[in-house]
Each structure stands twice: as C-alpha cells, then as structure tokens.
C-alpha atoms as a PDB file:
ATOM      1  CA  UNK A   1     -84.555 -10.919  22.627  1.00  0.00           C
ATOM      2  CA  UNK A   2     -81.381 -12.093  20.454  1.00  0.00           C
ATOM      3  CA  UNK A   3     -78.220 -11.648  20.964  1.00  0.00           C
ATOM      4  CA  UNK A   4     -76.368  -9.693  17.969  1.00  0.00           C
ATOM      5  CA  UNK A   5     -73.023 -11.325  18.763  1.00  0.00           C
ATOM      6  CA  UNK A   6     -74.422 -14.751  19.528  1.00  0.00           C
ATOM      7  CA  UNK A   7     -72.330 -16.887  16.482  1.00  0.00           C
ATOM      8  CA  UNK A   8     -74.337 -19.599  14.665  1.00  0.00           C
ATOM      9  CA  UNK A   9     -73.548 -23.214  15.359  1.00  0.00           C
ATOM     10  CA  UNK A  10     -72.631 -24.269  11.554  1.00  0.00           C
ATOM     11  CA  UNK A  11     -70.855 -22.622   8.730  1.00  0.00           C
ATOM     12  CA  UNK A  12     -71.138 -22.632   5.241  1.00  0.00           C
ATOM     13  CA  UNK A  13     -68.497 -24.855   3.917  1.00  0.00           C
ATOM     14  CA  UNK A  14     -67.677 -26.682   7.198  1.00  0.00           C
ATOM     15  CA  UNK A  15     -66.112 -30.005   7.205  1.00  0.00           C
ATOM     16  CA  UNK A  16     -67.194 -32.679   9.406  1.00  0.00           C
ATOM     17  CA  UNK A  17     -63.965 -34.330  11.814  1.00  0.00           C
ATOM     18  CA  UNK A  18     -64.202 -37.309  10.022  1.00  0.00           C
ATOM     19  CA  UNK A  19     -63.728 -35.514   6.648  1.00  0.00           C
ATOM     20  CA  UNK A  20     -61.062 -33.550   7.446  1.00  0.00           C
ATOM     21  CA  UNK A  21     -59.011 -36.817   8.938  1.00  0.00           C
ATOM     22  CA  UNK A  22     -59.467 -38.014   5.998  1.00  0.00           C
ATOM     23  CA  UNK A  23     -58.055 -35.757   3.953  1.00  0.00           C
ATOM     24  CA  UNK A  24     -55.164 -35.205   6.559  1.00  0.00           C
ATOM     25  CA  UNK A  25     -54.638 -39.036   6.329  1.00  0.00           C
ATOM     26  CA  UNK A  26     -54.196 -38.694   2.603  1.00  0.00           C
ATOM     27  CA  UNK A  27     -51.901 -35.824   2.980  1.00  0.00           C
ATOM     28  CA  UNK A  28     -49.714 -37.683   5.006  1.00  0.00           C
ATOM     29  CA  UNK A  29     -50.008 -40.528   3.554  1.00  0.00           C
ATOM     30  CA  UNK A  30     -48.715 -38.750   0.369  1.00  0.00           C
ATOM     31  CA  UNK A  31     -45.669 -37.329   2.189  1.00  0.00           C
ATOM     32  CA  UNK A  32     -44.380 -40.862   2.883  1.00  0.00           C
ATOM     33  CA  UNK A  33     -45.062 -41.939  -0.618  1.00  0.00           C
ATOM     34  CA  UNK A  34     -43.042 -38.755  -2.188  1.00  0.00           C
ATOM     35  CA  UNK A  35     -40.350 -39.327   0.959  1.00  0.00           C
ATOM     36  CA  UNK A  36     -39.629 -42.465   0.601  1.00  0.00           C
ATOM     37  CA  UNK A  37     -39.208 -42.051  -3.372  1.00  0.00           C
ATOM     38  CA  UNK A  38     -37.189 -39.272  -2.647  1.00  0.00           C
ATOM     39  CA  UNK A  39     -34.806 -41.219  -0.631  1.00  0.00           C
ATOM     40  CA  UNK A  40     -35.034 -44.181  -3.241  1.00  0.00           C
ATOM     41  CA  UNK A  41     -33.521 -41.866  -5.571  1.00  0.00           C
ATOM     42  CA  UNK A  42     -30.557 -39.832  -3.706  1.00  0.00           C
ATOM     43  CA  UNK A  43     -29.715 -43.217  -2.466  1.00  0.00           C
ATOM     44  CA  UNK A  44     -29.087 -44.591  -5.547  1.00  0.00           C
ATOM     45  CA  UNK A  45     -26.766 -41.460  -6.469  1.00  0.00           C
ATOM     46  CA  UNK A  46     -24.583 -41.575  -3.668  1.00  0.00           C
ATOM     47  CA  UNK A  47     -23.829 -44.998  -4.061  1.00  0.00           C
ATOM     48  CA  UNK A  48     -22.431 -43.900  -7.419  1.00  0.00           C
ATOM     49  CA  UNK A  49     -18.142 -43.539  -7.617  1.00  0.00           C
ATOM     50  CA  UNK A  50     -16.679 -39.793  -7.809  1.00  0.00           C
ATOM     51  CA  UNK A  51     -15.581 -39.097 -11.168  1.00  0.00           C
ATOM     52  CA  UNK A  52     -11.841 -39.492 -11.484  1.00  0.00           C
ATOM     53  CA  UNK A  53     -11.771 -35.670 -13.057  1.00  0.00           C
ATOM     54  CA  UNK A  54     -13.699 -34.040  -9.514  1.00  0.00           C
ATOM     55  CA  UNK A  55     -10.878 -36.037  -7.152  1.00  0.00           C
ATOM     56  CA  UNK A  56      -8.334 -34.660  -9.726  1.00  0.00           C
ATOM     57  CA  UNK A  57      -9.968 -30.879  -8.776  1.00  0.00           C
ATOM     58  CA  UNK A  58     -10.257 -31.821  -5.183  1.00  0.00           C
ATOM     59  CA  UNK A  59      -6.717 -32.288  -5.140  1.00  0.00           C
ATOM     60  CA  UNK A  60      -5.325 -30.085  -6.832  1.00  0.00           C
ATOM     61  CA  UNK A  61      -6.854 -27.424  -4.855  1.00  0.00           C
ATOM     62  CA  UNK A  62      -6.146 -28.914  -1.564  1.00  0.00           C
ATOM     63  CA  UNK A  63      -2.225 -28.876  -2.383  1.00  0.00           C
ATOM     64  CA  UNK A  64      -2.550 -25.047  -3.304  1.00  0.00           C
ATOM     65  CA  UNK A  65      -4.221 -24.502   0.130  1.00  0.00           C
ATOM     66  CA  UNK A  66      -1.204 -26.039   1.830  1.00  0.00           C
ATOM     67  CA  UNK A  67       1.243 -23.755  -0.050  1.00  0.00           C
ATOM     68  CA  UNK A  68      -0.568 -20.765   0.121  1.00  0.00           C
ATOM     69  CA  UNK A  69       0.831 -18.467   3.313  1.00  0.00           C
ATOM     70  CA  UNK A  70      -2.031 -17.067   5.071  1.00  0.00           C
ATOM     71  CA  UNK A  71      -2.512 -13.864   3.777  1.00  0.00           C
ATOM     72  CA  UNK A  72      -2.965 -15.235   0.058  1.00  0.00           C
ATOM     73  CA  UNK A  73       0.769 -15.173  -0.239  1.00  0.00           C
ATOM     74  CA  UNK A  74       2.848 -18.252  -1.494  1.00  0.00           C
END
C-alpha cells in the first residue's frame, strides 16, 4: 500500500548544498565589491569643501531664525 501524502525525496529543479553556497558566496561576495565602491565614492565627496554660496544660505537663514519671535513674528 502507498501512502498518498508520502512526499518524494527530490524535486525538479533542486539545488545541491554545495551549489547553492556557491551562489550565496557570489552574492555576497558581490555586496562587498558594490559596498566598498560605494563607500570609495561618497568618501571622495565629502572630503570635497562646501561651496562658499550654500554657507552664504546656511547663514543667512540661521540669523532669520534668531530674529524670528516664536510664533513666526519678528
């Protein structure tokens, strides 16, 4: 007699452990690679000055918030 239920011991399609590792491995591996360029490249940018023109803004619209009231009033 068989059992209806009983599930079969391999699938169609089914990866070995060793194959998916693998591919895992590469995955990760991949991460690094794209993180570490990544990082390469902001790193680069913040190392660069802040425009003259942004600290001008910055400024300018810090001395406004010390003259407003609160309320929006000056």
């Amino acid at each position: 007699m068989t059992n209806a239920n009983a599930v079969p011991d391999t699938k169609q399609g089914a990866r070995p452990d060793s194959a998916k590792r693998v591919k895992k491995s590469a995955v990760t591996q991949l991460d690094t690679h794209i993180g570490n360029e990544l990082r390469q490249l902001y790193a680069s940018i913040l190392e660069e000055p802040i425009p003259d023109r942004f600290l001008t803004l910055l400024q300018t619209l810090e001395d406004e918030s010390t003259t407003t009231k609160p309320g929006g009033k000056s």
